[in-house]
N, C-alpha and C. Protein backbone atom coordinates (compact mmCIF):
# COMPACT_ATOMS: atom_id res chain seq x y z
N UNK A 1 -10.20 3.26 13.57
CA UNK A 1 -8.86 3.56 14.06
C UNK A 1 -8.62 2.89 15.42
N UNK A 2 -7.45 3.07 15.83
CA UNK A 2 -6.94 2.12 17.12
C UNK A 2 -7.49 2.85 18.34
N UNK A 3 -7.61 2.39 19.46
CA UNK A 3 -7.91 3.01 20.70
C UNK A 3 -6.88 4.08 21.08
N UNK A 4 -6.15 4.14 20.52
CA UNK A 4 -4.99 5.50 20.38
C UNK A 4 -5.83 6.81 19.88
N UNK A 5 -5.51 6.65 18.67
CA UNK A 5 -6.20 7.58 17.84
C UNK A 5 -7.33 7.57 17.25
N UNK A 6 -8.26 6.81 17.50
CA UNK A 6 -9.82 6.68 17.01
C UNK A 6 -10.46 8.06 17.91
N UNK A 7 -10.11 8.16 19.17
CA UNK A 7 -10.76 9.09 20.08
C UNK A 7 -10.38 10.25 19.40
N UNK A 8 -8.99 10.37 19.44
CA UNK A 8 -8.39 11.33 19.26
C UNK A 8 -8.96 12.34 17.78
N UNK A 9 -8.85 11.18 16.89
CA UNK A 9 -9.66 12.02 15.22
C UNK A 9 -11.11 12.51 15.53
N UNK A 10 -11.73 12.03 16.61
CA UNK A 10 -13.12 12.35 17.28
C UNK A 10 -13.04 13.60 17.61
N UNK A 11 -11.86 13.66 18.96
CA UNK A 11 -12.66 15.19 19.68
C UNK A 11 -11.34 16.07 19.39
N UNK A 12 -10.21 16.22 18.48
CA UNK A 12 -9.67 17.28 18.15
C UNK A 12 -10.00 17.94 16.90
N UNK A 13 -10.37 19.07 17.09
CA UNK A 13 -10.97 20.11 15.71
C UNK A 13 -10.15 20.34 15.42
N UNK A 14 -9.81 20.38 14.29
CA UNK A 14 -8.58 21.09 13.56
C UNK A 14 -8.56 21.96 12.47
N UNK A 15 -9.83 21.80 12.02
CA UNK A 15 -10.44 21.80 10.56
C UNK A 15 -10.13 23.44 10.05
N UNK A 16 -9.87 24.45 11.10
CA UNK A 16 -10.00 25.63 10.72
C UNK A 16 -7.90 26.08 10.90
N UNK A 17 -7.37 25.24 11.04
CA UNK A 17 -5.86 25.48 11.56
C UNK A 17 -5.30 25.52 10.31
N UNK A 18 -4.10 25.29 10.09
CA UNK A 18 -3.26 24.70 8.94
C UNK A 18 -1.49 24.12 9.86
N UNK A 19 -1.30 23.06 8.75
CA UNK A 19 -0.30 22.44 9.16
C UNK A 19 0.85 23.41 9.52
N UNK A 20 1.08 24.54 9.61
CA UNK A 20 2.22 25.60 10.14
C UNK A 20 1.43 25.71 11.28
N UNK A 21 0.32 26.22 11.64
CA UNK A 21 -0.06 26.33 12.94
C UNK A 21 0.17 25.14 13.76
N UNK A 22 -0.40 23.98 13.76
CA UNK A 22 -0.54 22.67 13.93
C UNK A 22 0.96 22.79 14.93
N UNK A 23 2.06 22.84 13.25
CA UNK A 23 3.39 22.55 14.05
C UNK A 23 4.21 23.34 15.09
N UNK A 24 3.63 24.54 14.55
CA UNK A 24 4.27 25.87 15.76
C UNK A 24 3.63 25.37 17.25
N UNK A 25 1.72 24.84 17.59
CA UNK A 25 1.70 24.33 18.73
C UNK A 25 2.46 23.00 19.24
N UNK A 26 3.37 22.16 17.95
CA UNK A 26 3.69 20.97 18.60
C UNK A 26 5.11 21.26 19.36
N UNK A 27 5.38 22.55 18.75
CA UNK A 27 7.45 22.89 18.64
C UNK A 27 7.32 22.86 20.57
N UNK A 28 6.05 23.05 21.36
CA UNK A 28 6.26 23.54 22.12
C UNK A 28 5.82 22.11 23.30
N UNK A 29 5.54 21.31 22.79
CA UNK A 29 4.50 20.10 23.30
C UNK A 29 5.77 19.63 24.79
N UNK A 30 4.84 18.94 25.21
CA UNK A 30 5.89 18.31 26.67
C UNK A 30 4.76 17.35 27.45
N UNK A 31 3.92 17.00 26.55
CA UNK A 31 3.16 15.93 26.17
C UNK A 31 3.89 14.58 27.22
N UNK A 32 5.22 14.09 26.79
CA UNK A 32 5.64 13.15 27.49
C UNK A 32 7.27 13.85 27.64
N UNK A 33 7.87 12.83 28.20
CA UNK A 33 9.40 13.17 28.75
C UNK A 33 10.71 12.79 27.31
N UNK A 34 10.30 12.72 26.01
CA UNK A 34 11.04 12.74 24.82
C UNK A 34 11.66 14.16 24.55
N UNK A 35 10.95 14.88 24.97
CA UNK A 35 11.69 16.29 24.19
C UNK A 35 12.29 16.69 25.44
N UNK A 36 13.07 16.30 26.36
CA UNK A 36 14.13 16.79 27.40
C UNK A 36 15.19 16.28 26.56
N UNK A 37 15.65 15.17 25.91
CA UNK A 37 16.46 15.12 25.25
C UNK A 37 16.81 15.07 23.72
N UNK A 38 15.80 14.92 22.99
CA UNK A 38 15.81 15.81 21.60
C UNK A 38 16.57 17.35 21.31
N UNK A 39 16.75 17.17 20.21
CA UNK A 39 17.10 18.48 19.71
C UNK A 39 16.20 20.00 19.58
N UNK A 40 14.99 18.77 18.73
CA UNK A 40 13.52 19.80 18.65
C UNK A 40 12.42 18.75 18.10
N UNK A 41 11.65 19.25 17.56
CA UNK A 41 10.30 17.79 17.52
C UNK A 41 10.56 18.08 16.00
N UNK A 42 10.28 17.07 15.29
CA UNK A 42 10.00 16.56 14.08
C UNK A 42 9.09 16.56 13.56
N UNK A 43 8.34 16.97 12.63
CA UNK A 43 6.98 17.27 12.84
C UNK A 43 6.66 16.95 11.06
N UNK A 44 5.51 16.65 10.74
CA UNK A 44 5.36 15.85 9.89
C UNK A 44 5.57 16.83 8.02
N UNK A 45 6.17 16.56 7.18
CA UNK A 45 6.04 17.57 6.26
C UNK A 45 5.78 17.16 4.48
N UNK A 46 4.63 17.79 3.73
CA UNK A 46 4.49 17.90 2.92
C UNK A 46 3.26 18.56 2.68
N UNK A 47 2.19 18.33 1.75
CA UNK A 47 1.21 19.64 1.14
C UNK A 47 0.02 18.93 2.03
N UNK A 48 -0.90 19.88 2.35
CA UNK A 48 -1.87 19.87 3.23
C UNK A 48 -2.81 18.97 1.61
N UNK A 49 -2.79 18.82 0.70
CA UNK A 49 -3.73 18.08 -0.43
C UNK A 49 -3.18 16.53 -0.73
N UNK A 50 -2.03 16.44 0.10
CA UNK A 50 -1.37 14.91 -0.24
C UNK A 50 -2.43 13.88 -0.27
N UNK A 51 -2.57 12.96 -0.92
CA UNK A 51 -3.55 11.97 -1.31
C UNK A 51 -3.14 10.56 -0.37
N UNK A 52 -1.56 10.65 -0.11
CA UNK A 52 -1.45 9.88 0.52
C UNK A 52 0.04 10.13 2.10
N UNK A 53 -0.49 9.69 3.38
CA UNK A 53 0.49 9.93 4.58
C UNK A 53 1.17 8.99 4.34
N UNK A 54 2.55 8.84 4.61
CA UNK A 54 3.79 7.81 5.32
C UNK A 54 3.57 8.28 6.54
N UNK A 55 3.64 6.86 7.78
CA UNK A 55 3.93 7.22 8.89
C UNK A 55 4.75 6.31 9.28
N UNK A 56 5.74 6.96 9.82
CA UNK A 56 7.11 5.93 10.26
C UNK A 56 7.35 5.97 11.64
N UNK A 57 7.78 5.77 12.51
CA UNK A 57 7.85 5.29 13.86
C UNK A 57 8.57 6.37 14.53
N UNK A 58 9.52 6.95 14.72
CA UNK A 58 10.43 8.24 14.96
C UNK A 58 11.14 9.05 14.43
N UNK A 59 11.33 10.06 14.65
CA UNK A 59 12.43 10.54 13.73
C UNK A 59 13.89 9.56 14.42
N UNK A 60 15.13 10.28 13.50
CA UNK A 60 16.20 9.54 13.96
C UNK A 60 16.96 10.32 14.30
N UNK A 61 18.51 10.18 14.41
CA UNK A 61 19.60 11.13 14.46
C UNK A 61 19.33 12.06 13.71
N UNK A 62 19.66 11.42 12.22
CA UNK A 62 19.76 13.14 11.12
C UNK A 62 18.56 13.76 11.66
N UNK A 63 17.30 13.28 11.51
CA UNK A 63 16.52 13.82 11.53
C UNK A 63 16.00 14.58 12.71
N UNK A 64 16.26 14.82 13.68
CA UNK A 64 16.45 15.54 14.98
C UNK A 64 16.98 16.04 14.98
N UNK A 65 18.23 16.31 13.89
CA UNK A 65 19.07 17.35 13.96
C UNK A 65 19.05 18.10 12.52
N UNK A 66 18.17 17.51 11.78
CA UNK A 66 17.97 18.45 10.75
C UNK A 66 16.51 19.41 10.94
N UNK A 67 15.40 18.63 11.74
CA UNK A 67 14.20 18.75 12.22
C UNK A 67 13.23 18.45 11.16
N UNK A 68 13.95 17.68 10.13
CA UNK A 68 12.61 17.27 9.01
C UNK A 68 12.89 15.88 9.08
N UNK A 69 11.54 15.01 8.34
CA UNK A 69 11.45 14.04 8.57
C UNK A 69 11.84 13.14 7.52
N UNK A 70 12.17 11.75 7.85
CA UNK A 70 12.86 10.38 6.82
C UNK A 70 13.63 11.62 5.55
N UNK A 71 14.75 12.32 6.56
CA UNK A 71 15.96 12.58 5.41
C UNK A 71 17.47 12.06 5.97
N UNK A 72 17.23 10.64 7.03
CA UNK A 72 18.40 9.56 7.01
C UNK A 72 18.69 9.13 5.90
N UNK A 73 19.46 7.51 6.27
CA UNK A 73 19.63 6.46 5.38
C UNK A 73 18.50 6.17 5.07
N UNK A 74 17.54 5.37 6.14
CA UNK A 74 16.18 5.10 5.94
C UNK A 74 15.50 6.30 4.85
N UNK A 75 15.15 7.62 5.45
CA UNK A 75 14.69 8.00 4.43
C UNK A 75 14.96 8.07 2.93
N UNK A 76 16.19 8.36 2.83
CA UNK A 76 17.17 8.30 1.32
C UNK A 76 16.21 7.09 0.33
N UNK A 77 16.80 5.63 1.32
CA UNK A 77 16.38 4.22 0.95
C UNK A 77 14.55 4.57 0.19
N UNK A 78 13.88 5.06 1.15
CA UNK A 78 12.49 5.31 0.95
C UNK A 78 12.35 6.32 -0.73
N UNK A 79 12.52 7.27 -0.15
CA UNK A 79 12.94 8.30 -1.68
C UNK A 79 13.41 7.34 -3.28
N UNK A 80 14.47 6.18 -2.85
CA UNK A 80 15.07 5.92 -4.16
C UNK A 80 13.27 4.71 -4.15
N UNK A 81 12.74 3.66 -3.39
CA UNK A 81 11.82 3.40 -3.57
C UNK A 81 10.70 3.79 -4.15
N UNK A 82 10.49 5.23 -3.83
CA UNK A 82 9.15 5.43 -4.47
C UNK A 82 9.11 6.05 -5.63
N UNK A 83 10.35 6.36 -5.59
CA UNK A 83 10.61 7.01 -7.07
C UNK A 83 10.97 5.68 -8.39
N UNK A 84 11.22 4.44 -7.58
CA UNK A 84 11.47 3.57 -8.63
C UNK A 84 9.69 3.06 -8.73
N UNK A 85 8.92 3.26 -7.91
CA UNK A 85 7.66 2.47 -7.61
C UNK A 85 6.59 4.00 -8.56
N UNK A 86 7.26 4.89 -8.80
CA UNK A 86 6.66 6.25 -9.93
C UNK A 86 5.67 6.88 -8.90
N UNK A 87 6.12 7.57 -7.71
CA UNK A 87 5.16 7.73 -6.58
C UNK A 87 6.23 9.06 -6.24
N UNK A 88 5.70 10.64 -6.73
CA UNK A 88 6.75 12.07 -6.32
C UNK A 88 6.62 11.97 -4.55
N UNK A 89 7.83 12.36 -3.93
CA UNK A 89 7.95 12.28 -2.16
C UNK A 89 7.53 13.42 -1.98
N UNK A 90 7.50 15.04 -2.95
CA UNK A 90 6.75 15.77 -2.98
C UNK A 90 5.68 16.11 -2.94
N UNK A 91 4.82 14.98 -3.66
CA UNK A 91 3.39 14.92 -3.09
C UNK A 91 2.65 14.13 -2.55
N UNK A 92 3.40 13.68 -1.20
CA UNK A 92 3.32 12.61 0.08
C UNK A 92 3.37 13.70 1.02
N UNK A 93 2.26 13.40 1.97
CA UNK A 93 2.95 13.92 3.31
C UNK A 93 3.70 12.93 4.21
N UNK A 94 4.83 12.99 4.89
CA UNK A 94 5.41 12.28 5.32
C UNK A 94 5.83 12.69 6.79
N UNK A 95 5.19 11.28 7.86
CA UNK A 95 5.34 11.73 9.47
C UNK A 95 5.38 10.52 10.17
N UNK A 96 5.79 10.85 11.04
CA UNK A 96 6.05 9.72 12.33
C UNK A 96 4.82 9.63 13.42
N UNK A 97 4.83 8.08 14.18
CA UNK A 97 3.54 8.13 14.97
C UNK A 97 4.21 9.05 16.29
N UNK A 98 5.65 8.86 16.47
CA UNK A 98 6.71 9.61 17.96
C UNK A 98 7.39 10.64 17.11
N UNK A 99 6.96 12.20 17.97
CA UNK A 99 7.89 13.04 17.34
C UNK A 99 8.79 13.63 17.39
N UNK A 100 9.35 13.20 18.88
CA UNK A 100 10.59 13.34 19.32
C UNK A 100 11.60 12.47 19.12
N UNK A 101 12.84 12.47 18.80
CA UNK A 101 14.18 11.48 18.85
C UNK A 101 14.21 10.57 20.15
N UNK A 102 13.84 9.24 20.36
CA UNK A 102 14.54 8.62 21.52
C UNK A 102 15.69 7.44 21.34
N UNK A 103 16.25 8.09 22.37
CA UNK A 103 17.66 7.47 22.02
C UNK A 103 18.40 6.96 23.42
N UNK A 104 19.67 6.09 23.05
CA UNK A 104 20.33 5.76 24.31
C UNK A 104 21.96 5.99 24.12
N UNK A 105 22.56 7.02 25.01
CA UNK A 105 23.48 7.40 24.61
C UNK A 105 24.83 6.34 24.51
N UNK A 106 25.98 6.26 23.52
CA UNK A 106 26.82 5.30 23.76
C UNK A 106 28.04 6.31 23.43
N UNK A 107 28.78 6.87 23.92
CA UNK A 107 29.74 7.30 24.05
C UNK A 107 29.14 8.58 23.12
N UNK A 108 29.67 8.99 21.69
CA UNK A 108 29.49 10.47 20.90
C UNK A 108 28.00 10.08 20.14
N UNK A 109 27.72 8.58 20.22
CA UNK A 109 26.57 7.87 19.52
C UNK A 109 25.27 8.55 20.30
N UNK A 110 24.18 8.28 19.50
CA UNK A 110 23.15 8.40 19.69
C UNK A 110 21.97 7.50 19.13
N UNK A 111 21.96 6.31 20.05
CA UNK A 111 21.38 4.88 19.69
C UNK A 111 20.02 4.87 19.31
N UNK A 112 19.10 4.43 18.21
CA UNK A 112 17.79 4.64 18.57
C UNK A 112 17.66 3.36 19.89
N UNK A 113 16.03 4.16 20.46
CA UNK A 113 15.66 2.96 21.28
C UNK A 113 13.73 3.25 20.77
N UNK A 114 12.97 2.27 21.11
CA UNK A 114 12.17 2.05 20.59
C UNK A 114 11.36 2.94 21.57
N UNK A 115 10.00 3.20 20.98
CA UNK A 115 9.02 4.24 22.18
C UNK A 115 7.96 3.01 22.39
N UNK A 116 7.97 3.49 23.86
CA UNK A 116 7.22 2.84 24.76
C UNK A 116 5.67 2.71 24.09
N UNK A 117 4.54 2.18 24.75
CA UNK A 117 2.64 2.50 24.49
C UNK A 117 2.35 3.85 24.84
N UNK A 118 2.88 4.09 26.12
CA UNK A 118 2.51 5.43 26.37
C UNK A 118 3.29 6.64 25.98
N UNK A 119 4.37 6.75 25.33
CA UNK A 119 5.01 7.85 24.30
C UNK A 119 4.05 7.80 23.01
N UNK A 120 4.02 6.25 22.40
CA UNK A 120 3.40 6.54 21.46
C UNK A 120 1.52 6.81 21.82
N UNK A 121 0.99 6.34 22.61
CA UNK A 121 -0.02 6.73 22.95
C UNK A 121 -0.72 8.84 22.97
N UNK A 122 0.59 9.34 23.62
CA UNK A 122 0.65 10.66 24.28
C UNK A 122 0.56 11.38 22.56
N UNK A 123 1.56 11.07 21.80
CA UNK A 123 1.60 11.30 20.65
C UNK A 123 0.47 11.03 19.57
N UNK A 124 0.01 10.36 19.64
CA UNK A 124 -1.69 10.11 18.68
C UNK A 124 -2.05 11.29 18.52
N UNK A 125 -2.32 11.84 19.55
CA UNK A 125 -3.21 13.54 20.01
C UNK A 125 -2.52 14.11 18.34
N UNK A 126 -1.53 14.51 18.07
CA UNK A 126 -0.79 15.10 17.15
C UNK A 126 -0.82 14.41 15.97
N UNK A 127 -0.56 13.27 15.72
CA UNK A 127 -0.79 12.06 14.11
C UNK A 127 -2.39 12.86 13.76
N UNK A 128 -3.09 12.35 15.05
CA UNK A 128 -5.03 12.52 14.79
C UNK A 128 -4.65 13.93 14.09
N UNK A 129 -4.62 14.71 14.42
CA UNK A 129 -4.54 16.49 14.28
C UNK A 129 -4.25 16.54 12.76
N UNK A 130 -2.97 15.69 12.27
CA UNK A 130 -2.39 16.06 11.18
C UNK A 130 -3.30 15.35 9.96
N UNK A 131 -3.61 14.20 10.40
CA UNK A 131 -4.47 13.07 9.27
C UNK A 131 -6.49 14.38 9.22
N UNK A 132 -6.62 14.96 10.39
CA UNK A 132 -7.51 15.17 10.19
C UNK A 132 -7.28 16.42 8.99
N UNK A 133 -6.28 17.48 9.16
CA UNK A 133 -6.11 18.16 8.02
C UNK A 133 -5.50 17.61 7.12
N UNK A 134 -5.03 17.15 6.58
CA UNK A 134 -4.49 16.72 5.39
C UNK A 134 -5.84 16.02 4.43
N UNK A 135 -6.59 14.61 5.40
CA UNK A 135 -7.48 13.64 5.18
C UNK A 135 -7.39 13.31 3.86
N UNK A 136 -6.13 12.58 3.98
CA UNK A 136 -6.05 11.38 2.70
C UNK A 136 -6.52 10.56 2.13
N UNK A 137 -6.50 10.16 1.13
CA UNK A 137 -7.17 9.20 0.21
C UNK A 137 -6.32 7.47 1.17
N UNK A 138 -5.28 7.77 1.62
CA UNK A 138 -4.52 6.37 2.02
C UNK A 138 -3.69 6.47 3.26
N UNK A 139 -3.36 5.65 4.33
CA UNK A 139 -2.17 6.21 4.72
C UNK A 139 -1.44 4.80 5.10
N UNK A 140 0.04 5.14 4.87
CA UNK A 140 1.02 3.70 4.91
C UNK A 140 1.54 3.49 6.17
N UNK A 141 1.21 2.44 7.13
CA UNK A 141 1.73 2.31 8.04
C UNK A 141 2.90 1.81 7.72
N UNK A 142 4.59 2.49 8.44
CA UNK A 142 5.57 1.93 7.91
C UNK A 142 6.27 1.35 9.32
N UNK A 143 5.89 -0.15 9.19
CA UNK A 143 6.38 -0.86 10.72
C UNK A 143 5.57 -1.19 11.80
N UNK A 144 5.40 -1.58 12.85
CA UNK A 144 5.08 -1.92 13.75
C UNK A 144 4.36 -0.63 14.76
N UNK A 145 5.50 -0.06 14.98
CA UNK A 145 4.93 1.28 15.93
C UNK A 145 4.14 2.11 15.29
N UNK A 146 4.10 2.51 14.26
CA UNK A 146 2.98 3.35 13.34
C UNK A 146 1.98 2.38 12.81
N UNK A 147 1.92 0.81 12.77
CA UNK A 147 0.59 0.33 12.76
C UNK A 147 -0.35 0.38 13.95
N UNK A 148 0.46 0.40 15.43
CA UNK A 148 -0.27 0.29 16.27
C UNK A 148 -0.49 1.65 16.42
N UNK A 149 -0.39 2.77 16.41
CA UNK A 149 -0.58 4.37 16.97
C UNK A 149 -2.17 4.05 15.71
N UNK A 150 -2.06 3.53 14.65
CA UNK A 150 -2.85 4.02 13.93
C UNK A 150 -4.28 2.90 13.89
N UNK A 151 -3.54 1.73 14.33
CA UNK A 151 -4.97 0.86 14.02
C UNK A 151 -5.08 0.17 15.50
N UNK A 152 -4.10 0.16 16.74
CA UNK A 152 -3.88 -0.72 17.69
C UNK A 152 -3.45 -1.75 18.03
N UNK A 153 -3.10 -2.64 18.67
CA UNK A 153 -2.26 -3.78 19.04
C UNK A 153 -3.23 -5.06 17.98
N UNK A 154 -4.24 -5.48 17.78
CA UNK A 154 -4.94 -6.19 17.11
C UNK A 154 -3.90 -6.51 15.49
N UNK A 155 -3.31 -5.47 14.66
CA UNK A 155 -2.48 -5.69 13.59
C UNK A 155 -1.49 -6.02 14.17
N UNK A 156 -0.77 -6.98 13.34
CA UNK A 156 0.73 -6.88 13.16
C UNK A 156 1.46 -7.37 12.12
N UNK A 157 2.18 -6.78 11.38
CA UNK A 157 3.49 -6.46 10.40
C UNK A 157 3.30 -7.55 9.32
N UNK A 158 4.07 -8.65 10.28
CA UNK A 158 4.33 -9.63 9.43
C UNK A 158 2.64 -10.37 8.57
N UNK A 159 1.80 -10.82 9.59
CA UNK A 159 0.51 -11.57 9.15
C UNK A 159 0.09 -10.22 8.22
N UNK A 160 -0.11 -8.93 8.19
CA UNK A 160 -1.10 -7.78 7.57
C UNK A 160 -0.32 -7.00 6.76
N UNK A 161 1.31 -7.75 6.68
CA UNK A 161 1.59 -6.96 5.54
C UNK A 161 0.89 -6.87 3.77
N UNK A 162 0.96 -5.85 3.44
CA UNK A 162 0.69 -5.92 1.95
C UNK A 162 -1.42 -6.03 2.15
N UNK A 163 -1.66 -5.37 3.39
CA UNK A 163 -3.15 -5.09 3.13
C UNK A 163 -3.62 -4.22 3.19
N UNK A 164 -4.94 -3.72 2.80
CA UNK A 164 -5.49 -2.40 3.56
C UNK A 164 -6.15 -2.51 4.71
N UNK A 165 -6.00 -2.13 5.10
CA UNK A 165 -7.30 -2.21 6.14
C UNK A 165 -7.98 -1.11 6.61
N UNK A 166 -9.31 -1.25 6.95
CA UNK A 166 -10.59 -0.16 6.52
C UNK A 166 -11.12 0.18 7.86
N UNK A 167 -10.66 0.95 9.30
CA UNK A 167 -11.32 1.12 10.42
C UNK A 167 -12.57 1.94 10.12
N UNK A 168 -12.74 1.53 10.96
CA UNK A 168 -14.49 2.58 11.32
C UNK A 168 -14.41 4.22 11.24
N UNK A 169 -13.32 4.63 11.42
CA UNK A 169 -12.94 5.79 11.78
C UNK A 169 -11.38 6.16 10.87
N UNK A 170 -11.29 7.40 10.18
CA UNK A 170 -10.43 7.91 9.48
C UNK A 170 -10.48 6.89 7.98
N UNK A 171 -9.11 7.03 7.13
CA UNK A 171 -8.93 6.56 6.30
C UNK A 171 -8.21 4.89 5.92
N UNK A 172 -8.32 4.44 5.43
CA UNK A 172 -7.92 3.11 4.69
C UNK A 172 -6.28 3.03 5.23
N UNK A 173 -5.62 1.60 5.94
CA UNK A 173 -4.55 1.84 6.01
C UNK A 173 -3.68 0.91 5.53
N UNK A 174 -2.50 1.22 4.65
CA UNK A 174 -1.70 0.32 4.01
C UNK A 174 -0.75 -0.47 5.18
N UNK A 175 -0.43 -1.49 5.33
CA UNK A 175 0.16 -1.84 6.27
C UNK A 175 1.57 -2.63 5.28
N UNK A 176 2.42 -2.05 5.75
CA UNK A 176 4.42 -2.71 5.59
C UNK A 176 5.32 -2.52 6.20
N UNK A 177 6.57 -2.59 6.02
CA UNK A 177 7.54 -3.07 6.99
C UNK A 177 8.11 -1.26 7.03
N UNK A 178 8.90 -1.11 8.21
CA UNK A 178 9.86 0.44 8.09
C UNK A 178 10.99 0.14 7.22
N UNK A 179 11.07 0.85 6.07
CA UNK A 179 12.53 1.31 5.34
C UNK A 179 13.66 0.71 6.21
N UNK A 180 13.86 1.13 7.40
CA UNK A 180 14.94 0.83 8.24
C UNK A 180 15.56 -0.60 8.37
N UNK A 181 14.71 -1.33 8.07
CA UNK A 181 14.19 -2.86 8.27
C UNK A 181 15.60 -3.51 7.13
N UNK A 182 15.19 -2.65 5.63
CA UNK A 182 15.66 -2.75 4.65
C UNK A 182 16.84 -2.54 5.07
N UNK A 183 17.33 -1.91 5.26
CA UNK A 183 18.70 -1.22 5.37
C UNK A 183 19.80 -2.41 6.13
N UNK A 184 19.20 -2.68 7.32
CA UNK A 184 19.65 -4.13 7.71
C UNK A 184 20.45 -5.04 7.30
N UNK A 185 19.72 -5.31 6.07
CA UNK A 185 19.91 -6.58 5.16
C UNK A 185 20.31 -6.45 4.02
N UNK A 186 20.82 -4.55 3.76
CA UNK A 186 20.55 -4.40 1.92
C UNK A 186 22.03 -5.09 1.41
N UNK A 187 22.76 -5.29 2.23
CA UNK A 187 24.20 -6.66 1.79
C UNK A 187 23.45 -7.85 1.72
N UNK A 188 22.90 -7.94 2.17
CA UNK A 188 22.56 -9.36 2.28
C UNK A 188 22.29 -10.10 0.90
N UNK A 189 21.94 -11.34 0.92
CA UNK A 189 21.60 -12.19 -0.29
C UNK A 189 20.04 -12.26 -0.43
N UNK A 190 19.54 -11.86 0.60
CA UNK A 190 18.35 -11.92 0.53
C UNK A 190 17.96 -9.96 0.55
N UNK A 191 18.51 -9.28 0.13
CA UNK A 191 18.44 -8.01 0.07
C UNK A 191 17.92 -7.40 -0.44
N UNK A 192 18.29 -7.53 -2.05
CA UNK A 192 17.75 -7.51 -3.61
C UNK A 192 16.10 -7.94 -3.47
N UNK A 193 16.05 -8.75 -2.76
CA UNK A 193 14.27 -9.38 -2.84
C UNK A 193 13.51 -8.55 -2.01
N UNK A 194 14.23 -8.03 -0.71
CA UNK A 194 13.21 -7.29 -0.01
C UNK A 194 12.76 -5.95 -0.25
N UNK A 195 13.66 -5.49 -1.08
CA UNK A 195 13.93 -4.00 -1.81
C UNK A 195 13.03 -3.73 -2.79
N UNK A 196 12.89 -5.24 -3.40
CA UNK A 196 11.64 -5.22 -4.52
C UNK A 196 10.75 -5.54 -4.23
N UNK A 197 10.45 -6.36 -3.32
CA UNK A 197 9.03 -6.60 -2.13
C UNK A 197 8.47 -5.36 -1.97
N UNK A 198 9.14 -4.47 -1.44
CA UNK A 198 9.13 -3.04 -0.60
C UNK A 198 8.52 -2.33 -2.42
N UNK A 199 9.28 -2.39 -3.11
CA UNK A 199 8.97 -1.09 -3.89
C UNK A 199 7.88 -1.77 -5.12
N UNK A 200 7.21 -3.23 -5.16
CA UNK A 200 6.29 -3.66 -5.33
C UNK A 200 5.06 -3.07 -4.47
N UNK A 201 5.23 -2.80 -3.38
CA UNK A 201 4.14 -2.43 -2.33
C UNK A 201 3.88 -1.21 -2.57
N UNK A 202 4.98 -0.73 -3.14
CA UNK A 202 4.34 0.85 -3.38
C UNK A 202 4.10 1.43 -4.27
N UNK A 203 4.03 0.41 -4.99
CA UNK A 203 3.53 0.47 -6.79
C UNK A 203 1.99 0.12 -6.03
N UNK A 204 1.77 -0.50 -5.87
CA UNK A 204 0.19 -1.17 -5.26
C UNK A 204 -0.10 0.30 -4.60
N UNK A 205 0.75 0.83 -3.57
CA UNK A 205 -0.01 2.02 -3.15
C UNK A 205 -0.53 3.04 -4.21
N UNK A 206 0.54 3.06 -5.22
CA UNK A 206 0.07 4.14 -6.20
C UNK A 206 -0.94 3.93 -7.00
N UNK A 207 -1.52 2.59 -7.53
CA UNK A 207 -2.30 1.83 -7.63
C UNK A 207 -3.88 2.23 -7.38
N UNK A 208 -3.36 2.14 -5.72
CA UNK A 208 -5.05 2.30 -4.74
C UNK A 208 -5.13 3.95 -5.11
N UNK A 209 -4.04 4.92 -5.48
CA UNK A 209 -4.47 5.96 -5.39
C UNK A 209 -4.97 6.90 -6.83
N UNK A 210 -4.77 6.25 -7.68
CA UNK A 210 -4.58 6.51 -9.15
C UNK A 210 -6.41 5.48 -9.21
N UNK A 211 -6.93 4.75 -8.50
CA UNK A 211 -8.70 4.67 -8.80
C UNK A 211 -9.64 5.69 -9.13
């Protein structure tokens, strides 16, 4: 695992908690300066037996204000993916490497803005916690900021998409682009291709997990 969270899966015990406990200590976290302006923390959700994590980079608007996680556009987009790729979102756990909303205000808007090394750094403590109870068979880095919380600055996106990669520490990690990415471009002419790129990749995930 990355110098983020390699330590972190080391010296936090978790083993005797469960993911409701987990999240009741995060509701309260102040870890870094994200939750002065959030709604509430986002915190990662599905069955403590999931075989396989999504980790996506932040929550967003909806999702700071619903307090569950990828139920935006992005998430929606993700949902119609894995369900075309034959992969239930029910039995995924699904979480972010930042678990607070950061944003930059523009008039009634609420802009994302990207999290810093040290937001996402502060935050590992909590990913480590959750991967150690759950401890999946896989987990999908989705984007840039959740490859680095999970493997460190050494990956990146574009060269390691569509691989696994096997740290010393924790589980196997799928590396691809964020849903969000998609959304971008889904007019586009080149739209149709990335959509099936994307839900090719997660046929392959279901793949690695169905061995």
């Amino acid at each position: 695992m990355s110098e983020l969270l390699g330590p972190a899966l080391v010296q936090r015990e978790v083993d005797d908690s469960s993911l409701e406990e987990l999240h009741a200590d995060a509701a309260s976290c102040r870890r870094c300066d994200l939750y002065s302006g959030a709604t509430q923390i986002v915190f990662g959700e599905g069955p403590k037996t999931a075989e396989v994590v999504f980790v996506g980079e932040q929550p967003g608007d909806k999702e700071d204000l619903a307090g569950r996680p990828f139920v935006g556009p992005a998430g929606k987009l993700l949902d119609r993916c894995l369900e075309e790729a034959g992969i239930e979102r029910n039995h995924c756990y699904l979480t972010n490497a930042v678990k607070h909303f950061k944003f930059e205000p523009r008039g009634k808007r609420r802009i994302h803005a990207k999290p810093n090394k040290g937001e996402i750094k502060v935050c590992a403590w909590w990913l480590a916690a959750e991967l150690r109870l759950v401890r999946p068979k896989l987990v999908v880095a989705l984007g840039a900021t959740a490859a680095y919380s999970l493997l460190g600055s050494h990956v990146k996106v574009t060269r390691d998409r569509g691989s696994v990669l096997r740290p010393p520490i924790g589980p196997p990690v799928f590396i691809t682009i964020h849903p969000s990415s998609l959304l971008r471009i889904f007019d586009q002419p080149t739209g149709g291709r990335a959509v099936a790129r994307f839900v090719d990749e997660m046929r392959r995930v279901r793949a690695f997990l169905e061995r």
